[in-house]
Protein backbone atom coordinates (compact mmCIF):
# COMPACT_ATOMS: atom_id res chain seq x y z
CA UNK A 1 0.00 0.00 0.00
CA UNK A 2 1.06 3.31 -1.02
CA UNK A 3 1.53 5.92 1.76
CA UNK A 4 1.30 9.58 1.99
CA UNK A 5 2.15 12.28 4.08
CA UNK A 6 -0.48 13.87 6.72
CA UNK A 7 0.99 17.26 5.14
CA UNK A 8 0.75 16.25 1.49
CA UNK A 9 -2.96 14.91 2.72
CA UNK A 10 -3.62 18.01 3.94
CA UNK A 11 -2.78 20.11 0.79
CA UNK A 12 -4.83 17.71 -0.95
CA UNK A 13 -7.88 18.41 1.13
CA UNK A 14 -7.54 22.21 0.52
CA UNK A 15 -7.15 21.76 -3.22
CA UNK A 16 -10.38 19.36 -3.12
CA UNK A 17 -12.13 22.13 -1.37
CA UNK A 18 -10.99 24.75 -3.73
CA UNK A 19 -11.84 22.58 -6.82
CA UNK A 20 -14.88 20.78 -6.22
CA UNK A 21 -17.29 23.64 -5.72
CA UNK A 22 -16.27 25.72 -8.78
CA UNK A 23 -16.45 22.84 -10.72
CA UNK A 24 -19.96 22.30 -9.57
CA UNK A 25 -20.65 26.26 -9.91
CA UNK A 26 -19.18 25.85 -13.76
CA UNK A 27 -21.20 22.77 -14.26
CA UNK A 28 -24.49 24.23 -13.17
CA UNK A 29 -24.10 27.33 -15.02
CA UNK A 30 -22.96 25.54 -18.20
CA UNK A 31 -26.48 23.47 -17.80
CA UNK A 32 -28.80 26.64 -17.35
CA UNK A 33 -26.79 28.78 -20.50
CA UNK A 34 -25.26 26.21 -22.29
CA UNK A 35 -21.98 28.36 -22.56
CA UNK A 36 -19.23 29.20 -20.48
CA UNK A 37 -19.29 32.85 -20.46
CA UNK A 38 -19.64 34.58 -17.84
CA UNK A 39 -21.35 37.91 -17.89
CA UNK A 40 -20.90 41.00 -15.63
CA UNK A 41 -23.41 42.29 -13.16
CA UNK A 42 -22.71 45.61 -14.62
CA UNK A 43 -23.37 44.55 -17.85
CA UNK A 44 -26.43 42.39 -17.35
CA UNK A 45 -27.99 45.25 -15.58
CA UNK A 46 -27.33 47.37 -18.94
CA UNK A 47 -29.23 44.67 -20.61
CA UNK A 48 -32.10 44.28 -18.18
CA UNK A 49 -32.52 48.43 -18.30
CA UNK A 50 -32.58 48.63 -21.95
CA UNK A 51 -35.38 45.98 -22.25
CA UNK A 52 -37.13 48.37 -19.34
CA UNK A 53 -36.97 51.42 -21.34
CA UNK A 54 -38.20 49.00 -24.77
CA UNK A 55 -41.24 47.73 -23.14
CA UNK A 56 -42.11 51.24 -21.71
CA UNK A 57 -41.30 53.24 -24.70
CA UNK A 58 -43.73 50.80 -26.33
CA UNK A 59 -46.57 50.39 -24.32
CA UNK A 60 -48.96 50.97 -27.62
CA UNK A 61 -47.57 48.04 -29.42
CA UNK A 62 -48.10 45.52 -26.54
CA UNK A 63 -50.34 43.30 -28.39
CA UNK A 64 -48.60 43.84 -31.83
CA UNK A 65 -47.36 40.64 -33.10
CA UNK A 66 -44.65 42.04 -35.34
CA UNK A 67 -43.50 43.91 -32.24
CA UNK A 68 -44.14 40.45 -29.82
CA UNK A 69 -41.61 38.95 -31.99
CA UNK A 70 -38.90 41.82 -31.68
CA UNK A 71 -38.82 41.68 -28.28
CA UNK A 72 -38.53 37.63 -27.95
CA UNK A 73 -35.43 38.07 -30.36
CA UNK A 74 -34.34 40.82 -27.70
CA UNK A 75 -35.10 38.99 -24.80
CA UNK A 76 -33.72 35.62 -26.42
CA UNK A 77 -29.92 37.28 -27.19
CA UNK A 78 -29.79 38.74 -23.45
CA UNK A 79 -31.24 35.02 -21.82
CA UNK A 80 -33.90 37.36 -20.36
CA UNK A 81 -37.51 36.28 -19.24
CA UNK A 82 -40.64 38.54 -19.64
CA UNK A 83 -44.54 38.38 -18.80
CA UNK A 84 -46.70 41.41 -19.49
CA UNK A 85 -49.80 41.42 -18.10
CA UNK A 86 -52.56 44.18 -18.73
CA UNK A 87 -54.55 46.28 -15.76
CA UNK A 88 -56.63 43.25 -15.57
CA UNK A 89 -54.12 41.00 -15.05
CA UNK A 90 -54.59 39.20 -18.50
CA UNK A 91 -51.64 37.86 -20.15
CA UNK A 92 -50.34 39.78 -23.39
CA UNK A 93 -46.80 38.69 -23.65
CA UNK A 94 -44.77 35.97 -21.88
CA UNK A 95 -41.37 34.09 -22.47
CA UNK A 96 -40.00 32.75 -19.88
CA UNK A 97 -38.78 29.29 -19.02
CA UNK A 98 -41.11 27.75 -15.87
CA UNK A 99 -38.38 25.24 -15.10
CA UNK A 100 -35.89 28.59 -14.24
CA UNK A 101 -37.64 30.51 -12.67
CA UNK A 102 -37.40 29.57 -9.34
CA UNK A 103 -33.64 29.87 -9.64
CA UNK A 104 -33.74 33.85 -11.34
CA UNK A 105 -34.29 37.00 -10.27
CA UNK A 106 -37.45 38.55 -11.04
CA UNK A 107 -37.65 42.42 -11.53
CA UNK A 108 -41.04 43.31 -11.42
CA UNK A 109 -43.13 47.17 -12.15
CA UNK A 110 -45.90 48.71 -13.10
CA UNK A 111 -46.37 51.19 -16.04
CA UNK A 112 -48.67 54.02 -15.71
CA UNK A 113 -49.75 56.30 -18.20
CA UNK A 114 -51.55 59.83 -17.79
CA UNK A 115 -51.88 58.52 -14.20
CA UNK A 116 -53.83 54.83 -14.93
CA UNK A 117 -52.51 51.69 -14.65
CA UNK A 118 -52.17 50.13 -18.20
CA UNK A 119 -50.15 46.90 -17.00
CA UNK A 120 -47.29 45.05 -15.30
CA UNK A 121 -44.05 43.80 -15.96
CA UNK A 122 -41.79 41.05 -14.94
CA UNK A 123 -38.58 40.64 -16.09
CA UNK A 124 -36.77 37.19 -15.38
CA UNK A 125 -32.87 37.58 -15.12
CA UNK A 126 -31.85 34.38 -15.51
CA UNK A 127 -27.92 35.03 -15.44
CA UNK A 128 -28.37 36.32 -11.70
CA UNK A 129 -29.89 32.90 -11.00
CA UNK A 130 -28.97 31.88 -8.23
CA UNK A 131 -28.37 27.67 -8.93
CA UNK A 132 -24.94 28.43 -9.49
CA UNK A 133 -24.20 28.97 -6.40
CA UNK A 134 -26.23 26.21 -4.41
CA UNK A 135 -24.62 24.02 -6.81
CA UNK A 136 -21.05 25.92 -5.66
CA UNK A 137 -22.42 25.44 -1.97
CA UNK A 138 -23.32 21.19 -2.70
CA UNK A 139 -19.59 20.82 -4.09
CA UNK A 140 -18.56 22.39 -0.96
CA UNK A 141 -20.58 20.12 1.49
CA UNK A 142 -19.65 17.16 -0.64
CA UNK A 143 -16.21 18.15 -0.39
CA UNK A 144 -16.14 18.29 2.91
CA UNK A 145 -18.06 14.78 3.41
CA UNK A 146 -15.33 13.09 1.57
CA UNK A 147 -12.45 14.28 3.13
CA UNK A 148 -13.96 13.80 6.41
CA UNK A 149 -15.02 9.89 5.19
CA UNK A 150 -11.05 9.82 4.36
CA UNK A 151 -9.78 11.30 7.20
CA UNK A 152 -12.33 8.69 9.47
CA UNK A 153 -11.03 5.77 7.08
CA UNK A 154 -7.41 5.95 7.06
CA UNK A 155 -6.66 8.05 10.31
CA UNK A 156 -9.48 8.31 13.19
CA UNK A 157 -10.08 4.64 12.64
CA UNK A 158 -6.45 3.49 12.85
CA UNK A 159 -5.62 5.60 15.98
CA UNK A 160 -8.79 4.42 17.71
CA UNK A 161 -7.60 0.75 16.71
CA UNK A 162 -3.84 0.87 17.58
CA UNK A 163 -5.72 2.64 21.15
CA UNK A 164 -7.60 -0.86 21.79
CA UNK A 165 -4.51 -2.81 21.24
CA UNK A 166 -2.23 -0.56 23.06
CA UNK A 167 -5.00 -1.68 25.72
CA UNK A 168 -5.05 -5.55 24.88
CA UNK A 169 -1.03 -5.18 25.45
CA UNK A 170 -1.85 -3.70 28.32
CA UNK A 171 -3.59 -6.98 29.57
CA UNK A 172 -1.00 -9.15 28.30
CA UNK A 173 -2.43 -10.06 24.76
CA UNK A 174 0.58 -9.77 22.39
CA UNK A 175 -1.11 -11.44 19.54
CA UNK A 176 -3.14 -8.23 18.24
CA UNK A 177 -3.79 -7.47 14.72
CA UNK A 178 -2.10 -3.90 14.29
CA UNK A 179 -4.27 -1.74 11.58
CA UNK A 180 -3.12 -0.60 8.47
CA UNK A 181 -3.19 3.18 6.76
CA UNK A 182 -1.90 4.92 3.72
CA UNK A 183 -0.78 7.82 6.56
CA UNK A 184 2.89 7.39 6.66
CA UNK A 185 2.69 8.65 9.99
CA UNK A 186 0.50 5.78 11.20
CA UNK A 187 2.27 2.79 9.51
CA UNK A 188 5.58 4.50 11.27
CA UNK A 189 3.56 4.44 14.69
CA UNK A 190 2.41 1.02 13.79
CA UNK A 191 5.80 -0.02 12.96
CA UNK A 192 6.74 1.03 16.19
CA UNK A 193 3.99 -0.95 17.78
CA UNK A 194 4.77 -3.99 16.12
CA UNK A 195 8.77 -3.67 16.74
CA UNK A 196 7.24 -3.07 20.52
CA UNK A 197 5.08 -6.36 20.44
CA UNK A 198 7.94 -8.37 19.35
CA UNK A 199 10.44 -7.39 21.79
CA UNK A 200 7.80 -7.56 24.47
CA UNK A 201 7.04 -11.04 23.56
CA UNK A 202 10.35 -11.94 23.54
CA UNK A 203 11.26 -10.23 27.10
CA UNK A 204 8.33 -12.42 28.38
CA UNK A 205 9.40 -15.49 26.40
CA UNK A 206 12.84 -14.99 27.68
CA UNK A 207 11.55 -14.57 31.32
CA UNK A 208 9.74 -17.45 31.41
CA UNK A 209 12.61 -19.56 30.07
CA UNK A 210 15.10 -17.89 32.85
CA UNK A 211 11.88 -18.80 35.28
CA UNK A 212 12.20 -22.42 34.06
CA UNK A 213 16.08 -22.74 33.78
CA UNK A 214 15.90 -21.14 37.52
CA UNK A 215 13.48 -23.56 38.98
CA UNK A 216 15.07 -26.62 37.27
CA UNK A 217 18.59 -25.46 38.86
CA UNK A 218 17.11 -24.99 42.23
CA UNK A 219 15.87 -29.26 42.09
CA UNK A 220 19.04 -29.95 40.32
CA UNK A 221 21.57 -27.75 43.15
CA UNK A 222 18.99 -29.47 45.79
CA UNK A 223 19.44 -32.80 44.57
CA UNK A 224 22.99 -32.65 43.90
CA UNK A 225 23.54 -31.24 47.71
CA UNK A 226 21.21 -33.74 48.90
CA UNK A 227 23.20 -36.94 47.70
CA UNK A 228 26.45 -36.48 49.26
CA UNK A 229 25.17 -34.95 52.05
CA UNK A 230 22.77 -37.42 52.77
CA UNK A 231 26.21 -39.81 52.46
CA UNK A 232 28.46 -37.92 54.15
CA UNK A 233 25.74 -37.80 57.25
CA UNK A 234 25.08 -41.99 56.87
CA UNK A 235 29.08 -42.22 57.05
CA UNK A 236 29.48 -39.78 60.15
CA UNK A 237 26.78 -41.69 62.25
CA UNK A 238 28.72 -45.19 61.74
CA UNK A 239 31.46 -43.43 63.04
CA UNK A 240 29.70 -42.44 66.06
CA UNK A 241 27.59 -45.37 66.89
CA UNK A 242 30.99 -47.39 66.41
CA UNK A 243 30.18 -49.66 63.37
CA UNK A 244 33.56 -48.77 62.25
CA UNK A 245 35.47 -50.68 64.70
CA UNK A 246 38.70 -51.77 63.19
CA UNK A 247 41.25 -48.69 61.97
CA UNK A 248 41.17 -49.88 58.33
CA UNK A 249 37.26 -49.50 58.25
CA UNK A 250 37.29 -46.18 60.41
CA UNK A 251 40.39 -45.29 57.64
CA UNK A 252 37.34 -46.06 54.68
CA UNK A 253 34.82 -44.11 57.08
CA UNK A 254 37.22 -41.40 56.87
CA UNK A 255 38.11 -41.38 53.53
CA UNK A 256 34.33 -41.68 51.64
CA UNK A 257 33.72 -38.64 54.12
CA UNK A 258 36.58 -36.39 52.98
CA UNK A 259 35.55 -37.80 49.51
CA UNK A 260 31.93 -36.06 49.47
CA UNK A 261 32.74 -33.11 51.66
CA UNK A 262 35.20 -32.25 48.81
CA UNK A 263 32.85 -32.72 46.39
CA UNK A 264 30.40 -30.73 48.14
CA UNK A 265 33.05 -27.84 48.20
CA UNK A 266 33.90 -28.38 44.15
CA UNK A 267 29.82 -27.76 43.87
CA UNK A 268 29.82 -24.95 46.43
CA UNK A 269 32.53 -23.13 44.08
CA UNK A 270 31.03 -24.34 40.85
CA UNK A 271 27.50 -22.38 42.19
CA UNK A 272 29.44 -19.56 43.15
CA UNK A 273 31.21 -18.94 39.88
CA UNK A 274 28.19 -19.78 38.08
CA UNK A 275 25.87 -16.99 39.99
CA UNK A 276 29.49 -14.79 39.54
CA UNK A 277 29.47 -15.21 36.04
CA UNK A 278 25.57 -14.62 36.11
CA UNK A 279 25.17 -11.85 38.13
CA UNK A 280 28.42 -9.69 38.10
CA UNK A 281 29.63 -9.84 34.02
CA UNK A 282 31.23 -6.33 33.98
CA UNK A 283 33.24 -6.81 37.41
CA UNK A 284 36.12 -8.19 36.21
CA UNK A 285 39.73 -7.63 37.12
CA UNK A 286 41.72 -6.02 34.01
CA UNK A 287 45.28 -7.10 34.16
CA UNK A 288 47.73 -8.00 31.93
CA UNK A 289 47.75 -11.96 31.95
CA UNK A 290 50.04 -14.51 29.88
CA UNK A 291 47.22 -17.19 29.05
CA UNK A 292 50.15 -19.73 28.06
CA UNK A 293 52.02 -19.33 31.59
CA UNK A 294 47.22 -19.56 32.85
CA UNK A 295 47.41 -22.63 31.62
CA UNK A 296 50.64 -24.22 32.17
CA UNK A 297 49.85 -23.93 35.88
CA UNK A 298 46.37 -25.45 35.32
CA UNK A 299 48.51 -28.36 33.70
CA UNK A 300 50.59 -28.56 36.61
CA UNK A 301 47.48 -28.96 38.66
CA UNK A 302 46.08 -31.97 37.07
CA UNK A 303 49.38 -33.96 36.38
CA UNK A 304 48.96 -35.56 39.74
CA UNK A 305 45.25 -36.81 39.08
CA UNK A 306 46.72 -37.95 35.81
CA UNK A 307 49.27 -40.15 36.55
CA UNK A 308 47.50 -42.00 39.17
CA UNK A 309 44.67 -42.68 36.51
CA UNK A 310 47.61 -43.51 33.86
CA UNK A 311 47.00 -40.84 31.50
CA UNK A 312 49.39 -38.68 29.48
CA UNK A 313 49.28 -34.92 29.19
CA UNK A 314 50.86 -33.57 25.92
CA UNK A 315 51.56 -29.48 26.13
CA UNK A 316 52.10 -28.00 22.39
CA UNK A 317 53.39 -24.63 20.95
CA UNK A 318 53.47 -22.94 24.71
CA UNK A 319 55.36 -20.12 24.90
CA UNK A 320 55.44 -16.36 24.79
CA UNK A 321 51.83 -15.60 22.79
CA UNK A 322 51.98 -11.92 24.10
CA UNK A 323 49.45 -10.87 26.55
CA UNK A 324 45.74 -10.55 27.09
CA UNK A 325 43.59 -8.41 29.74
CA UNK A 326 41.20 -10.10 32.64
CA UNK A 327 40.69 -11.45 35.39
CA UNK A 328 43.73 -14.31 36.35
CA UNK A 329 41.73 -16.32 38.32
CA UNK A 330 38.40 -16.53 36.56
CA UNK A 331 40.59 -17.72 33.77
CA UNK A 332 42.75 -20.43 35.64
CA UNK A 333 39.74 -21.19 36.74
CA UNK A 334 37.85 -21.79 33.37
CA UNK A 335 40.85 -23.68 32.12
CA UNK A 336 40.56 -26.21 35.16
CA UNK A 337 37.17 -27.28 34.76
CA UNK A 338 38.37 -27.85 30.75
CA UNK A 339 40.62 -30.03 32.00
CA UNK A 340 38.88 -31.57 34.87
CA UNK A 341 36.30 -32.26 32.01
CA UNK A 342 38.69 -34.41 29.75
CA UNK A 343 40.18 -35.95 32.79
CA UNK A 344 37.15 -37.49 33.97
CA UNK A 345 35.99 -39.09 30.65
CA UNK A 346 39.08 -40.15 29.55
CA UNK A 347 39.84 -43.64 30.10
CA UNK A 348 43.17 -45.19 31.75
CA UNK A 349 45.99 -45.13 29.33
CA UNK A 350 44.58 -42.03 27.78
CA UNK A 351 46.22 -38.99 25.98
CA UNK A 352 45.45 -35.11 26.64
CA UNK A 353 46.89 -32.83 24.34
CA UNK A 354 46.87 -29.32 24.91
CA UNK A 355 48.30 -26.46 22.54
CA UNK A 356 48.28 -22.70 22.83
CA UNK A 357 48.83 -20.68 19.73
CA UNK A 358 49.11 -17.29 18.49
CA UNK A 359 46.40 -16.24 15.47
CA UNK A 360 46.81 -12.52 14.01
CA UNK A 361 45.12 -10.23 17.33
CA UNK A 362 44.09 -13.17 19.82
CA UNK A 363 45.73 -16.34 21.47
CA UNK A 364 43.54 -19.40 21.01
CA UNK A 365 43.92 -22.67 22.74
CA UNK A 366 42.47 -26.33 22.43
CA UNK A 367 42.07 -29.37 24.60
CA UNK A 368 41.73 -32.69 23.23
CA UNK A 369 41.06 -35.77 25.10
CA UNK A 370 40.73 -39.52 23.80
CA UNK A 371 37.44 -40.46 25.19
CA UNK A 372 34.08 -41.00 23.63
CA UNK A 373 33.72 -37.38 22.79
CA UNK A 374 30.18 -35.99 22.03
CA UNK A 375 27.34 -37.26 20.72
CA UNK A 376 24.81 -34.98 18.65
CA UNK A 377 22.80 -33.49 20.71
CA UNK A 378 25.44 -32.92 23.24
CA UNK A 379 26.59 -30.94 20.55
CA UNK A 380 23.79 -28.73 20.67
CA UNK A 381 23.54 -28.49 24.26
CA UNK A 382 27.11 -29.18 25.70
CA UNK A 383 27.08 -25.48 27.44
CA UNK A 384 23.98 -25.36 28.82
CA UNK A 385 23.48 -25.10 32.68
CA UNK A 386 23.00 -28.54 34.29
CA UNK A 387 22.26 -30.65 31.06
CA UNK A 388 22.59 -34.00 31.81
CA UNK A 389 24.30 -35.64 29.07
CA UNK A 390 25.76 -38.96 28.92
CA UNK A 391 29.51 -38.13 28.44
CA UNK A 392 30.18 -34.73 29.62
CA UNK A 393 27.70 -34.17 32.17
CA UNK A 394 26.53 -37.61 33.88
CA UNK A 395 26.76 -36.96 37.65
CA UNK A 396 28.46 -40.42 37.71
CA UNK A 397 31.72 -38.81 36.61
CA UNK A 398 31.70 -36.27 39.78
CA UNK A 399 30.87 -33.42 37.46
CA UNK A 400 28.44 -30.80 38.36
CA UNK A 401 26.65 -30.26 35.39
CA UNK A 402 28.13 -25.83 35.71
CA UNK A 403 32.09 -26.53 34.62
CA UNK A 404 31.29 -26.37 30.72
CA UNK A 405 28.94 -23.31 31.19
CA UNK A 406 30.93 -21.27 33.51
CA UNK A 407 34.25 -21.94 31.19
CA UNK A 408 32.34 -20.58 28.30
CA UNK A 409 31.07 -17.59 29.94
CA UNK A 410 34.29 -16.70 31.47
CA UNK A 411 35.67 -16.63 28.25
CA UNK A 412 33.09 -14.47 26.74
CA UNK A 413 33.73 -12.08 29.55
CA UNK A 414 36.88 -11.45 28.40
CA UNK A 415 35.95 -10.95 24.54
CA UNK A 416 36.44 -13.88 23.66
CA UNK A 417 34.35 -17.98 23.30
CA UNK A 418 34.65 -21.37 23.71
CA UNK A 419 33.53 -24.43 21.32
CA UNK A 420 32.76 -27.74 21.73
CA UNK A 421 33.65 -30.67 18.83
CA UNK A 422 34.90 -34.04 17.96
CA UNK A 423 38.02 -34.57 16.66
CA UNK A 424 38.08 -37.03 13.58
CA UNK A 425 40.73 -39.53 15.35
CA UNK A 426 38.15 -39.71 18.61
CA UNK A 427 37.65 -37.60 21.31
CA UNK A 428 35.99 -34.46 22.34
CA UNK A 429 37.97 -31.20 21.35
CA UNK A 430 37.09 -27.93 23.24
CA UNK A 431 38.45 -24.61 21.91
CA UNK A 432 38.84 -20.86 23.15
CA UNK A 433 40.11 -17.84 21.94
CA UNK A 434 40.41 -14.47 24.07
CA UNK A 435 41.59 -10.94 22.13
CA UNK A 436 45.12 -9.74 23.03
CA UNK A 437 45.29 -6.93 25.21
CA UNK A 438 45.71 -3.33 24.01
């Protein structure tokens, strides 16, 4: 649909109300004279007193054919109308047209002679008729009636309709029909309603999705605390009632407790880095950090863990990458849940290879391990909070179900992002990148 300005509407209007009644006025007066002159009022007075004077200069001749006939030639170039009627009121001359005369002006007199009445005289004067102008006045009320009809159409209704669903958005009904004008200044305010709608519905989609993701973490966080907790508590009153007699089963006693109080402390931090990296994304340290030397001591960390499960830990291409800005320890501690990832699920005997490299303005690193690596739809959901996938985020691996998500947000704090693949010899592959610092 075409659209137009309410200005260029507006000029429109006042040329329709400009136009329509003098074409009207032209029309009605070309229908009553068939021509298009127009004659003065000066003029047309000259006419109607010159066929005064001929009837009175003539008063004898009244009833004189030859005469009659004159005058209707007369009265016929001048589109004049005249009845003569004697002192008796009989007719001696008329020509006139009955259909005009309500719309002319009539000039009427008498004419006296040697002080009697010898008749009257009425003179129609039908270019001061006055259907010109009621026509004129018509154009102008029809005129008005269709602007008005447009203005109702294509603006009044609109407003009135974007009004009610301003008020059905109001009530939460984002699925109204938004109206549609030729006003450009409508469709803009309608385009602005719609872009409105659609961000609405997608603040309250996206609120109700948090609202879900928030109550599924709560019974996930509860059930996770609940497990060990409800061990830890089954261990500690064996230990008090004395079931663990001997010092190698009050050793085991020990040891599962120490077990799932330190796994309760690995969720404890995982929760509080998660609601960190949730809550508080611009509060981060800025300092210049080498990633390389980040993650060399996150190696170092693991190598322990590693041996005693027979695995291998390969470091590639480490060195001096140059420097990026962050926070040191969010980092470190992003690049020990990567690793704590491919530690868990791969088996004894395995190989992790890690390699930090230099590309153009950013340092990019990647972690390979030789497990079973991710299926599909791990793929596509590998970094969400809590997903419960077979391989990287089965609680019977120890894992939390946050290390995967809080590594990737971390690194998206700092500019940067983290992947998730397969590598085509086997294994899951996980690979970040973070800008280097200014």
């Amino acid at each position: 649909m075409k659209t137009i300005r309410i200005r260029k509407f507006t000029i429109l209007s006042l040329f329709l109300l400009s136009l329509l009644p003098w074409v009207f006025f032209v029309a009605a007066h070309f229908m009553e004279t068939n021509t298009l002159r127009f004659e003065r009022a000066d003029f047309q007075q000259e006419n109607v007193d010159q066929t005064i004077y001929l009837i009175e200069a003539n008063s004898d001749k009244w009833k004189d054919t030859a005469w009659q006939n004159q005058l209707s030639r007369h009265l016929k170039e001048r589109d004049l109308g005249v009845t003569i009627l004697s002192e008796t009121n009989d007719i001696l001359f008329q020509m006139s047209d009955a259909r005009k005369q309500a719309f002319t002006r009539v000039e009427q007199f008498s004419v006296i002679q040697d002080g009697s009445l010898i008749g009257r005289v009425m003179i129609d004067d039908s270019n001061s008729r006055i259907l010109p102008f009621i026509a004129a006045f018509a154009g102008l009320i029809l005129a008005f009636v269709i602007i008005g009809l447009a203005m109702k159409r294509w603006m009044i209704k609109p407003l009135e309709k974007l009004s009610m669903s301003a008020r059905e958005m109001a009530k939460g009904d984002f699925d109204v029909k938004l109206p549609s004008s030729p006003i450009a200044e409508i469709v803009e305010v309608r385009d602005g309603f719609s872009v409105m709608v659609t961000g609405l519905k997608e603040s309250f989609q996206k609120q109700a999705e948090l609202e879900n993701e928030r109550r599924f973490m709560i019974a996930a966080v509860a059930h996770d605390l609940r497990t060990p907790l409800f061990a830890l508590r089954g261990y500690l009153d064996g230990l008090e009632q004395g079931i663990a007699r001997s010092p190698e089963k009050i050793d085991k006693y020990v040891a599962v407790c120490k077990e799932k109080s330190a796994q309760l402390d690995r969720l404890v931090e995982d929760l509080f880095t998660f609601s960190r990296t949730e809550y508080f994304e611009n509060e981060l340290n800025q300092h210049p950090v080498d990633l390389s030397q980040v993650i060399k001591q996150s190696v170092q960390s693991i190598r322990l863990q590693a041996q005693q499960k027979n695995i291998s830990i390969m470091e590639r291409a480490f060195g001096n990458k140059g420097t990026i800005r962050g926070d040191a320890h969010l980092l470190e501690r992003a690049v020990n849940n990567l690793l704590d990832n491919a530690l868990r699920h791969t088996p004894d005997g395995g190989e992790i290879v890690v390699q930090c490299d230099r590309q153009e303005d950013k340092i990019t690193f990647t972690i390979r391990d030789t497990g079973k690596g991710f299926s599909e739809e791990e793929l596509h959901h590998v970094f969400e909070p809590l997903y419960r996938g077979d391989v990287s985020r089965s609680r019977s691996t120890g894992g939390s179900g946050l290390g995967l998500t809080i590594s990737q947000r971390i690194m998206r704090q700092h500019g940067g992002d983290l992947t998730a693949a397969n590598h085509s010899d086997g294994g899951a592959v996980l690979t970040g990148w973070i800008p280097l610092g200014k």
